[in-house]
Protein backbone atom coordinates (compact mmCIF):
# COMPACT_ATOMS: atom_id res chain seq x y z
CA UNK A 1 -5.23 9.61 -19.21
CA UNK A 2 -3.35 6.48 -19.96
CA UNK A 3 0.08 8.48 -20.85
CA UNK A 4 -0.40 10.40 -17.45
CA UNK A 5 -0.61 6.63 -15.79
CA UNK A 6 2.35 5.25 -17.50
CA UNK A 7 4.36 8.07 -16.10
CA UNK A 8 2.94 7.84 -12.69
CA UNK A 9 3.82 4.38 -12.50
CA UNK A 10 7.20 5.03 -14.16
CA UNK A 11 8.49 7.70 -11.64
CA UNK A 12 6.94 5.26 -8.83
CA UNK A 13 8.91 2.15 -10.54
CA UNK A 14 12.11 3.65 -10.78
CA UNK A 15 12.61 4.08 -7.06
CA UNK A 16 14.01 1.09 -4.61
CA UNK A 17 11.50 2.66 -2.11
CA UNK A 18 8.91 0.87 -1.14
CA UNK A 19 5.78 2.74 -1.97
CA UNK A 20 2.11 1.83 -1.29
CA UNK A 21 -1.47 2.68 -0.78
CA UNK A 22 -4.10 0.64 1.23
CA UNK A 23 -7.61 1.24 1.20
CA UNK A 24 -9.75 1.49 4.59
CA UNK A 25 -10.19 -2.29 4.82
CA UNK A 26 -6.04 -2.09 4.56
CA UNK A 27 -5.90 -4.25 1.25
CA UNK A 28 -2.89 -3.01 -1.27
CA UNK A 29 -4.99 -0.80 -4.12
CA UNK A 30 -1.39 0.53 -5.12
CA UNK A 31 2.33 -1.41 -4.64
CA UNK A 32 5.45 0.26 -6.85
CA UNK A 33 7.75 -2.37 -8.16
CA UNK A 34 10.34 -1.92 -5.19
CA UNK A 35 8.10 -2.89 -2.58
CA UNK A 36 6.75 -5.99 -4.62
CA UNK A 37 10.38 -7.15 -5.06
CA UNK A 38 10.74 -7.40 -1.63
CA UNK A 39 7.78 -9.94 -1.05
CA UNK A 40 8.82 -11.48 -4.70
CA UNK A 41 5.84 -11.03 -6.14
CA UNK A 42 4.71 -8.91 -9.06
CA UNK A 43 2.74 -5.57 -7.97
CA UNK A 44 -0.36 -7.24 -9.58
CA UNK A 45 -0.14 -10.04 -7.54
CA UNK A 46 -0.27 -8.07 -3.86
CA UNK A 47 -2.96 -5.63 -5.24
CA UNK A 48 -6.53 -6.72 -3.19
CA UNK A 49 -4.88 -8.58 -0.89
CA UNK A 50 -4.11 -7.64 3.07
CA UNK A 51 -1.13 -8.48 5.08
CA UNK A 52 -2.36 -11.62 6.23
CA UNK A 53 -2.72 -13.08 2.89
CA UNK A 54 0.73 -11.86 2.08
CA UNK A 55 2.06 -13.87 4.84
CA UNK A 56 2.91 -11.28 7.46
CA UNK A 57 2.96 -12.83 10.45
CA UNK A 58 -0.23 -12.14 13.05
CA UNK A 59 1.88 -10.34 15.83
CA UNK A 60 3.03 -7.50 12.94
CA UNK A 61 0.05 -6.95 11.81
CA UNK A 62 -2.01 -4.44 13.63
CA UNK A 63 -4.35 -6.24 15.73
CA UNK A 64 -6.70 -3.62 16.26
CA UNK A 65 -5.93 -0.50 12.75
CA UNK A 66 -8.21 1.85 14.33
CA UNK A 67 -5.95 2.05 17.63
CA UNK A 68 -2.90 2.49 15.71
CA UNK A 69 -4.65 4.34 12.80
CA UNK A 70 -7.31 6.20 13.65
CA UNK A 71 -9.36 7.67 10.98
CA UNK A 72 -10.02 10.92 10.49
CA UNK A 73 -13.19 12.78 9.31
CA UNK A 74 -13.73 13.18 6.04
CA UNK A 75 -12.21 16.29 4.75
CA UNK A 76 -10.28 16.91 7.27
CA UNK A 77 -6.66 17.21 7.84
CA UNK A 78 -4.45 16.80 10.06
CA UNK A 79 -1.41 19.17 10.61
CA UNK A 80 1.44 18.24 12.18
């Protein structure tokens, strides 16, 4: 398991592309080295944290997720 997570976060590391995954209260679970360059952090440093904390300013960040995000049910999928 460990040598399967060393390559996931190599092939996510070696990309300028900012990649990321937010849970449903939107805090950072997963960050990939390009997008924590461009806050200047270190990934470890964003993971937990939401875009307030990270110092997005209030008028970027979504005032209301579920408007702009709206779940879906679980298991479902949508298709495009």
């Amino acid at each position: 398991m460990r040598r399967n997570e060393r390559l996931l976060r190599s092939v996510l590391d070696a990309t300028p592309d900012w990649i990321f995954v937010k849970d449903q209260a939107f805090r950072y679970t997963l960050v990939n080295q390009g997008y924590a360059d461009a806050l200047h952090m270190r990934p470890d440093d964003v993971i937990g944290k939401d875009d307030l904390e990270l110092g997005f300013p209030e008028e970027l960040v979504f005032g209301n997720p579920e408007k702009e995000h709206p779940r879906l049910p679980r298991g479902r999928h949508r298709r495009p």
